[in-house]
PDB file of N, CA and C in Angstrom:
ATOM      1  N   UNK A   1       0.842  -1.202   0.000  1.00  0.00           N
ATOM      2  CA  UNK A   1       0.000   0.000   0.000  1.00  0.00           C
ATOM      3  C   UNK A   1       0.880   1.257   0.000  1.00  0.00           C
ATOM      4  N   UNK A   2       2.198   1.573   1.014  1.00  0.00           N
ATOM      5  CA  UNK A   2       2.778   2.305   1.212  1.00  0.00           C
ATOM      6  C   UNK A   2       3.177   2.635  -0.179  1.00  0.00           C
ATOM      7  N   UNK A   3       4.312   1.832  -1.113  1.00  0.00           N
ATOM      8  CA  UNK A   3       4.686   1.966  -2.394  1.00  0.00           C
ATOM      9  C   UNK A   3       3.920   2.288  -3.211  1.00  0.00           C
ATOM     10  N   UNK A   4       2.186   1.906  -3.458  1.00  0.00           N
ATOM     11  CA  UNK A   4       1.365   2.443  -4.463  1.00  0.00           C
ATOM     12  C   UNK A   4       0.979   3.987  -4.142  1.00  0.00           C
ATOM     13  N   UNK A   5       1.292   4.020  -2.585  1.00  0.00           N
ATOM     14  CA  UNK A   5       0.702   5.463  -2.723  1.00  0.00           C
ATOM     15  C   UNK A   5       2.370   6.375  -2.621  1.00  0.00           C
ATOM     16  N   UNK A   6       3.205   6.098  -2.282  1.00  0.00           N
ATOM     17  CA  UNK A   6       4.451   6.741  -2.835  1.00  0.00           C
ATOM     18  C   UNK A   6       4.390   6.569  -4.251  1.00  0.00           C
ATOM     19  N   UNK A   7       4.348   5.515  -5.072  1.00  0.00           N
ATOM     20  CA  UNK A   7       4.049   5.857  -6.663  1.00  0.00           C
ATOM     21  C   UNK A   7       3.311   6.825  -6.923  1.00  0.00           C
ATOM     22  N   UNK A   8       2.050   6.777  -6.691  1.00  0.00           N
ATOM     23  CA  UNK A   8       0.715   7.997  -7.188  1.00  0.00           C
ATOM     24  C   UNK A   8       1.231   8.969  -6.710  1.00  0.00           C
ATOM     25  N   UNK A   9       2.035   9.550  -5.581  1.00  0.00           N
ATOM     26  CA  UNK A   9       3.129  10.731  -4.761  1.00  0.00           C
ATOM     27  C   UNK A   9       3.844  11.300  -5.936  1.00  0.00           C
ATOM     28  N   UNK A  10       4.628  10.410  -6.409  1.00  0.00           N
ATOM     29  CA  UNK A  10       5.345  10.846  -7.570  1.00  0.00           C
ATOM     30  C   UNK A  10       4.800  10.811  -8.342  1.00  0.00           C
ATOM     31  N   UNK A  11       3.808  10.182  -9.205  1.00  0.00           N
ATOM     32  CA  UNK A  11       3.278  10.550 -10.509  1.00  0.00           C
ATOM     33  C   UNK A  11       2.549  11.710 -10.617  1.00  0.00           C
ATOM     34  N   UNK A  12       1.642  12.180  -9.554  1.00  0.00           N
ATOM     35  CA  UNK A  12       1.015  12.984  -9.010  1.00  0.00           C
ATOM     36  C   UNK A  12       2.017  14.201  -9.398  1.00  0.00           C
ATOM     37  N   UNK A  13       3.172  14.184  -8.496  1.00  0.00           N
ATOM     38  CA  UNK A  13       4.268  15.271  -8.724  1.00  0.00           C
ATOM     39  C   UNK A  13       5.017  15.728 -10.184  1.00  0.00           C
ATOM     40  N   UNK A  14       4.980  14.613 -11.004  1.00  0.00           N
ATOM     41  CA  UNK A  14       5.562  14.437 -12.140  1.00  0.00           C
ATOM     42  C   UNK A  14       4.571  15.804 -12.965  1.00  0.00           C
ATOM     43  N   UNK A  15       3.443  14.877 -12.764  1.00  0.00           N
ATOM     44  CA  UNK A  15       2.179  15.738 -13.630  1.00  0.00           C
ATOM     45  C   UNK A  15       2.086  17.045 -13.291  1.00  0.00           C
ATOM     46  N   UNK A  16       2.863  17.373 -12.071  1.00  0.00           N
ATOM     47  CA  UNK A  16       2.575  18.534 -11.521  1.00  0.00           C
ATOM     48  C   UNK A  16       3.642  19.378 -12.411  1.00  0.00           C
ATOM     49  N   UNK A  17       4.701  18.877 -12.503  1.00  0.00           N
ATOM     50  CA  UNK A  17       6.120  19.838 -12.530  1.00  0.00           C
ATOM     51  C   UNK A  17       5.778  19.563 -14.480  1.00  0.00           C
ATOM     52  N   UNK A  18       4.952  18.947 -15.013  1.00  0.00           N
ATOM     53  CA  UNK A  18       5.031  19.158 -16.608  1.00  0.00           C
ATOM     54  C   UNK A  18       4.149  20.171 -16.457  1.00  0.00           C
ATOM     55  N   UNK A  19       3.253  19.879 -15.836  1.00  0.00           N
ATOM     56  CA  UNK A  19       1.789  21.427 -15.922  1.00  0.00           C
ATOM     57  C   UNK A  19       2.850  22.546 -16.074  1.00  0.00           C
ATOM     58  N   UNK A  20       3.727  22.847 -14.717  1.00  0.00           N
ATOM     59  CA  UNK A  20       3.984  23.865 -14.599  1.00  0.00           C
ATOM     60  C   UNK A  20       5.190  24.254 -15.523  1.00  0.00           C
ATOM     61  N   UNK A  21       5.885  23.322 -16.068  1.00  0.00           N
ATOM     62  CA  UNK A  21       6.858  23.322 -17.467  1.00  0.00           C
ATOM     63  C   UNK A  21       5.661  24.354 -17.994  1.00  0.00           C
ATOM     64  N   UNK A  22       5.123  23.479 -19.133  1.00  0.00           N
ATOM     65  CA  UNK A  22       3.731  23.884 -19.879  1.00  0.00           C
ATOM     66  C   UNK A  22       3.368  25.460 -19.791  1.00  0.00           C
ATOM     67  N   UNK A  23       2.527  25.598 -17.837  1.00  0.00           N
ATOM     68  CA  UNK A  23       2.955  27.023 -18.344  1.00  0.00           C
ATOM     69  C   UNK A  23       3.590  27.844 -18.201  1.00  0.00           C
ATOM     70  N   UNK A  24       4.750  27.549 -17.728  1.00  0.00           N
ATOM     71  CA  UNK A  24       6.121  28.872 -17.760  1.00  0.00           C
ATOM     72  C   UNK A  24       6.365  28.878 -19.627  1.00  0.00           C
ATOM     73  N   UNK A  25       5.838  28.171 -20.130  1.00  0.00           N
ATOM     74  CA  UNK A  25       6.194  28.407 -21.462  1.00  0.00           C
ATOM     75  C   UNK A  25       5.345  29.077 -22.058  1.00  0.00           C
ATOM     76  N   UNK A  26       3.721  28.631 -22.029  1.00  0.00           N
ATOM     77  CA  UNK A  26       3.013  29.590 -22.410  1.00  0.00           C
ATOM     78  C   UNK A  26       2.627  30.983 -21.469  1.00  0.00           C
ATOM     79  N   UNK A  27       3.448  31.163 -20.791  1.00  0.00           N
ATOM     80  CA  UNK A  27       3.420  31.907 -19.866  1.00  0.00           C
ATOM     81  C   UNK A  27       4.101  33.361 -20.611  1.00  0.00           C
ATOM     82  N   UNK A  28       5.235  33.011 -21.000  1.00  0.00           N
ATOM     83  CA  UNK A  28       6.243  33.387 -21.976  1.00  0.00           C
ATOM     84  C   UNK A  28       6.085  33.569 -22.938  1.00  0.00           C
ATOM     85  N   UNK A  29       5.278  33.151 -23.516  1.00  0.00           N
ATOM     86  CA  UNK A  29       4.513  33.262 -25.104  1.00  0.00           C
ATOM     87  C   UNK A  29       3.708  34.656 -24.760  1.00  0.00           C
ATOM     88  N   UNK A  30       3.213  34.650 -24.152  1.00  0.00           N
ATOM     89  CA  UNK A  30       2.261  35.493 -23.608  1.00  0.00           C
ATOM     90  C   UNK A  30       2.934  36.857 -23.283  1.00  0.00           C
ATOM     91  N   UNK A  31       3.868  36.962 -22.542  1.00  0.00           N
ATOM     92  CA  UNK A  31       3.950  37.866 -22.440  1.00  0.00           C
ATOM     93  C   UNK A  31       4.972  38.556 -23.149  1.00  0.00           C
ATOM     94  N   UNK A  32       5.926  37.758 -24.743  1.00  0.00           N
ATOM     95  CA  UNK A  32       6.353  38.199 -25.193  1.00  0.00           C
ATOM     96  C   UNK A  32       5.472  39.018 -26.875  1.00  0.00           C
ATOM     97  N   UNK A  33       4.006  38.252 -26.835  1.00  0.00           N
ATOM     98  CA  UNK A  33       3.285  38.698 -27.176  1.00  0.00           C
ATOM     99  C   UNK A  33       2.626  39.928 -26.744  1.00  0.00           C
ATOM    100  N   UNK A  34       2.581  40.232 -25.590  1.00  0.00           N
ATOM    101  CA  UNK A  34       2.311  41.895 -25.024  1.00  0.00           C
ATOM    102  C   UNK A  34       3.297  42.132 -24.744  1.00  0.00           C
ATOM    103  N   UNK A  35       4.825  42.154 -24.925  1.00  0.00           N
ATOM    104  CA  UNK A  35       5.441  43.028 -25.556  1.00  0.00           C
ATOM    105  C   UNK A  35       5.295  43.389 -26.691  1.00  0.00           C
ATOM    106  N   UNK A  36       5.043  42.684 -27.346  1.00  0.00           N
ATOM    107  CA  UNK A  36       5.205  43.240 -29.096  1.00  0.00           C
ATOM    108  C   UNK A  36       3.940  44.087 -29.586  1.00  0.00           C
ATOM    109  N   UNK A  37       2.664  43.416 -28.538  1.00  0.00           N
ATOM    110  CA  UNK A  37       1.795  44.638 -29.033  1.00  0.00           C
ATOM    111  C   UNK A  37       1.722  45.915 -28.030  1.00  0.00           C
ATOM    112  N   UNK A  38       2.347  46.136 -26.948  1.00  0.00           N
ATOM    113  CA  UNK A  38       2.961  47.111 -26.370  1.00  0.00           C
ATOM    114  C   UNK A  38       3.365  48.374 -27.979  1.00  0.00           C
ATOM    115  N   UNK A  39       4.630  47.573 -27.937  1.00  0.00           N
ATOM    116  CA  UNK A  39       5.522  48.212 -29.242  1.00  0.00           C
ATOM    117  C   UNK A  39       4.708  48.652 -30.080  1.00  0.00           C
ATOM    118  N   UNK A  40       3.826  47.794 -30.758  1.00  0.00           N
ATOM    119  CA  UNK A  40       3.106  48.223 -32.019  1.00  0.00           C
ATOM    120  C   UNK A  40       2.477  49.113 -31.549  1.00  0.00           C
ATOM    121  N   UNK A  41       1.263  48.969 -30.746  1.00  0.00           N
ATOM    122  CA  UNK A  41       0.461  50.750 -29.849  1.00  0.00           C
ATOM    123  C   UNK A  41       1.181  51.837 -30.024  1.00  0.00           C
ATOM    124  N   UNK A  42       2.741  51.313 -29.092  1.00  0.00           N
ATOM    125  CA  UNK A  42       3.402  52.459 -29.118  1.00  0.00           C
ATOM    126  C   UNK A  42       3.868  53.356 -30.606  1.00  0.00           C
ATOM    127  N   UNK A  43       3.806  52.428 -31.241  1.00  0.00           N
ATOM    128  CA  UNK A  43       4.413  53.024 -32.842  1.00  0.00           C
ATOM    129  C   UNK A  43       2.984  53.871 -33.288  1.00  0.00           C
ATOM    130  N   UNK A  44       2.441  52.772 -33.321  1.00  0.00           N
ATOM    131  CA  UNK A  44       1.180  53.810 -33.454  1.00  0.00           C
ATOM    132  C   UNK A  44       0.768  54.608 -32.860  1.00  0.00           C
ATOM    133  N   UNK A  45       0.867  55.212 -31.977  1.00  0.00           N
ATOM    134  CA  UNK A  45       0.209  56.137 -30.999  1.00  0.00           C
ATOM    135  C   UNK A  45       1.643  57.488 -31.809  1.00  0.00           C
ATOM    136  N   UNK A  46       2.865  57.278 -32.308  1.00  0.00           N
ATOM    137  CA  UNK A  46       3.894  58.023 -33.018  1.00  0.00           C
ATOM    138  C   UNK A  46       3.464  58.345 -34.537  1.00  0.00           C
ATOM    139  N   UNK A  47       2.309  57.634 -35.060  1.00  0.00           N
ATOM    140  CA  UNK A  47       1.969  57.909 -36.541  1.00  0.00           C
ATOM    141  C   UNK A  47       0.971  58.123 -36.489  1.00  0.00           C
ATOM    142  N   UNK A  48       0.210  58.410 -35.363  1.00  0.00           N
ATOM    143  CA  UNK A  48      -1.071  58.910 -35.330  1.00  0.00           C
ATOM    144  C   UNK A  48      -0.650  60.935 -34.796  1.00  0.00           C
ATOM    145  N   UNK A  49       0.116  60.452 -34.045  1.00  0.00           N
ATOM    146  CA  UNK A  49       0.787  62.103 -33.461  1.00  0.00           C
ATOM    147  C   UNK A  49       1.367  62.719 -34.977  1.00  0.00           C
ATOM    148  N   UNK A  50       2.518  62.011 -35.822  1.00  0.00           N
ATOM    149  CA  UNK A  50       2.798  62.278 -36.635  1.00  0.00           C
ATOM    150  C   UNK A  50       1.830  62.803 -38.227  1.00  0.00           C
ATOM    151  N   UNK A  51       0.182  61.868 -38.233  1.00  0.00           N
ATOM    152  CA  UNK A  51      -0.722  62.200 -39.024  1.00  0.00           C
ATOM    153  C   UNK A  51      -1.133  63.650 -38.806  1.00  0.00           C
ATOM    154  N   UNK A  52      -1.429  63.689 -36.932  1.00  0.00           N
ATOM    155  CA  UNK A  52      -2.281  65.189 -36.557  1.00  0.00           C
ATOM    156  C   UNK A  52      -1.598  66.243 -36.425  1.00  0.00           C
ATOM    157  N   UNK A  53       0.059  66.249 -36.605  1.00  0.00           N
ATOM    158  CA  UNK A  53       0.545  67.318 -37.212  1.00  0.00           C
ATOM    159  C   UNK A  53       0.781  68.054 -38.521  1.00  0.00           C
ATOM    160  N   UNK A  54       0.948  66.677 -39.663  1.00  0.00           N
ATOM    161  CA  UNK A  54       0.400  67.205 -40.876  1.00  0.00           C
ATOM    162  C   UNK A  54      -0.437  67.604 -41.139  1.00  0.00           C
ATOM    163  N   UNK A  55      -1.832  66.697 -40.669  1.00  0.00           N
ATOM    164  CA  UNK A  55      -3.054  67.790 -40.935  1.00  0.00           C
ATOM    165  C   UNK A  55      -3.149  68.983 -40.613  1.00  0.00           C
ATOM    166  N   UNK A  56      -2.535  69.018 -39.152  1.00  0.00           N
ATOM    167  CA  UNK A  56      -2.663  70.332 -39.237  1.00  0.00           C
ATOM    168  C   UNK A  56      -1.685  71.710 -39.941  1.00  0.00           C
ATOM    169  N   UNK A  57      -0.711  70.744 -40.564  1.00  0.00           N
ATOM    170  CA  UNK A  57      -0.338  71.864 -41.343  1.00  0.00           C
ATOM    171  C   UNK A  57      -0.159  71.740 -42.824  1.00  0.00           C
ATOM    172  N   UNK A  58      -1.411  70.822 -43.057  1.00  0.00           N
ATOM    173  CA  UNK A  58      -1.903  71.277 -44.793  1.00  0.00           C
ATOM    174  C   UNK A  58      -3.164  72.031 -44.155  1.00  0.00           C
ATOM    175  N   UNK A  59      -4.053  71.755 -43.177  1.00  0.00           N
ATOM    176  CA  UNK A  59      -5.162  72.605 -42.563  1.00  0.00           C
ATOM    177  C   UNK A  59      -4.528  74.484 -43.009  1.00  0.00           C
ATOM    178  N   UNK A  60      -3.394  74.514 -42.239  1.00  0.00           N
ATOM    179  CA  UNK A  60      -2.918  75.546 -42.399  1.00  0.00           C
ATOM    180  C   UNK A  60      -2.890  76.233 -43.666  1.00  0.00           C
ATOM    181  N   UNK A  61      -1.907  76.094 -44.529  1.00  0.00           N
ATOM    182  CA  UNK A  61      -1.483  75.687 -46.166  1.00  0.00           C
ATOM    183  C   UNK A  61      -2.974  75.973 -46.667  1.00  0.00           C
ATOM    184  N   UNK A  62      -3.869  75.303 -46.657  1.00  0.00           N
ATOM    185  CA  UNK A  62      -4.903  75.596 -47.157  1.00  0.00           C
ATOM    186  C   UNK A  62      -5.842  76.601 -46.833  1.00  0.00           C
ATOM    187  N   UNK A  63      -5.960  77.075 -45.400  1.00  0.00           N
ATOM    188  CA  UNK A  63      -6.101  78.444 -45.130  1.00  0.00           C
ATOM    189  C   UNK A  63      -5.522  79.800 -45.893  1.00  0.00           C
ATOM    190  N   UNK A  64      -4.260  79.650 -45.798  1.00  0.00           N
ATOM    191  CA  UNK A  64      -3.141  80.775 -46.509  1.00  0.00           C
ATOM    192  C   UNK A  64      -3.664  80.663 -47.979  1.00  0.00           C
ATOM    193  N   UNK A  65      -3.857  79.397 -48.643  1.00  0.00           N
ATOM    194  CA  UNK A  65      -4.516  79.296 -50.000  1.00  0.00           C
ATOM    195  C   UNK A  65      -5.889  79.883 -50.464  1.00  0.00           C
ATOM    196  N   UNK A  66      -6.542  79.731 -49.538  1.00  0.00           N
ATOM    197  CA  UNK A  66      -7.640  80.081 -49.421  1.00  0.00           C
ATOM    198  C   UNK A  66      -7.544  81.737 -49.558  1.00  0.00           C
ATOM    199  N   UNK A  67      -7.271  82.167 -48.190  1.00  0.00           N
ATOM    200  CA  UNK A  67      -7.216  83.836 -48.249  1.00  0.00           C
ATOM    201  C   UNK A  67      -6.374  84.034 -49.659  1.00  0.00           C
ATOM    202  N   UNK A  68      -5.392  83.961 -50.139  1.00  0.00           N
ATOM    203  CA  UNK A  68      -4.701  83.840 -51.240  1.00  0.00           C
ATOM    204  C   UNK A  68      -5.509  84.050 -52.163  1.00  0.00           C
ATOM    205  N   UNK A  69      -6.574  83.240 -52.457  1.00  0.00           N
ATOM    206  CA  UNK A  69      -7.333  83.376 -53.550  1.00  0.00           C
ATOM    207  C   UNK A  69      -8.422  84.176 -53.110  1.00  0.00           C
ATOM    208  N   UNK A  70      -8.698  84.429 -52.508  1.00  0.00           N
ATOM    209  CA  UNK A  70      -9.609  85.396 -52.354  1.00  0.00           C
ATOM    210  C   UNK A  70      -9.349  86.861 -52.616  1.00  0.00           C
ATOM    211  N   UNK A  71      -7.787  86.978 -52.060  1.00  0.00           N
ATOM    212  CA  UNK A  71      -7.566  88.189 -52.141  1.00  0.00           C
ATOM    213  C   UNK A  71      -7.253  88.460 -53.900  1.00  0.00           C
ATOM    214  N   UNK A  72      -6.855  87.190 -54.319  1.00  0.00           N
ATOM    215  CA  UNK A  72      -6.494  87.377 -56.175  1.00  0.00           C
ATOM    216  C   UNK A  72      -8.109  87.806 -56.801  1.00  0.00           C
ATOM    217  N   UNK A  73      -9.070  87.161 -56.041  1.00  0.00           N
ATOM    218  CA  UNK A  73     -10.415  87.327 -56.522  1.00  0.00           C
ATOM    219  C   UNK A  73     -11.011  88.942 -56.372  1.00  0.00           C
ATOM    220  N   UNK A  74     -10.405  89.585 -55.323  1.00  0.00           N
ATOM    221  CA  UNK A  74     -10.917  90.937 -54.538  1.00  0.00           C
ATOM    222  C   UNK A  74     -10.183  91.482 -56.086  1.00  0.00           C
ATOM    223  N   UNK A  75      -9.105  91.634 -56.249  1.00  0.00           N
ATOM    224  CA  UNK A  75      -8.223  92.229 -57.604  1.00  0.00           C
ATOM    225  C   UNK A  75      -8.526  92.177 -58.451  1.00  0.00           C
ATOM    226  N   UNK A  76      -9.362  90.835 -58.726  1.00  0.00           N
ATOM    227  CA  UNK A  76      -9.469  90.455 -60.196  1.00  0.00           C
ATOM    228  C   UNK A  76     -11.072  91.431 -60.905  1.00  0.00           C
ATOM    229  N   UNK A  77     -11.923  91.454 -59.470  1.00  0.00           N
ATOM    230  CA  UNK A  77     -12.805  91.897 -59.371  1.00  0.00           C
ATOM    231  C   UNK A  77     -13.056  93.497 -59.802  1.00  0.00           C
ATOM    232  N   UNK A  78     -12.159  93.947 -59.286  1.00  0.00           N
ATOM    233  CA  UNK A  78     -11.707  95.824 -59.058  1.00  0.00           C
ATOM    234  C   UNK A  78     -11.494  95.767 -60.674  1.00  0.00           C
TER     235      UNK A  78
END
């Protein structure tokens, strides 16, 4: 009896220490996967900053264009 249940002790344990193999690995998967989409956010959150400064300065550009032609229009008018 003693030996079957020292066997099931260790098999018991065996199963234990593969589980926990198992997930230190997907454990690791995991969180080298939120690193990488960390990174990507972060890039993006840099080309989204980088979009809303161009706009705003063709926004601009096209203001100055705007009055521009208006004022060619005030001239053209006279």
């Amino acid at each position: 009896y003693k030996d079957r249940l020292l066997q099931a002790e260790k098999e018991h344990q065996d199963a234990l220490t593969e589980a926990n193999g198992k997930n230190e690995v997907e454990l690791d998967a995991c969180h080298e996967k939120i690193s990488s989409l960390e990174h990507f956010i972060s890039s993006q959150k840099l080309e989204i900053e980088h979009l809303k400064s161009n706009k705003e300065q063709l926004n601009n550009s096209l203001k100055e264009a705007n009055q521009a032609l208006g004022e060619l229009l005030k001239t053209k008018v006279r």
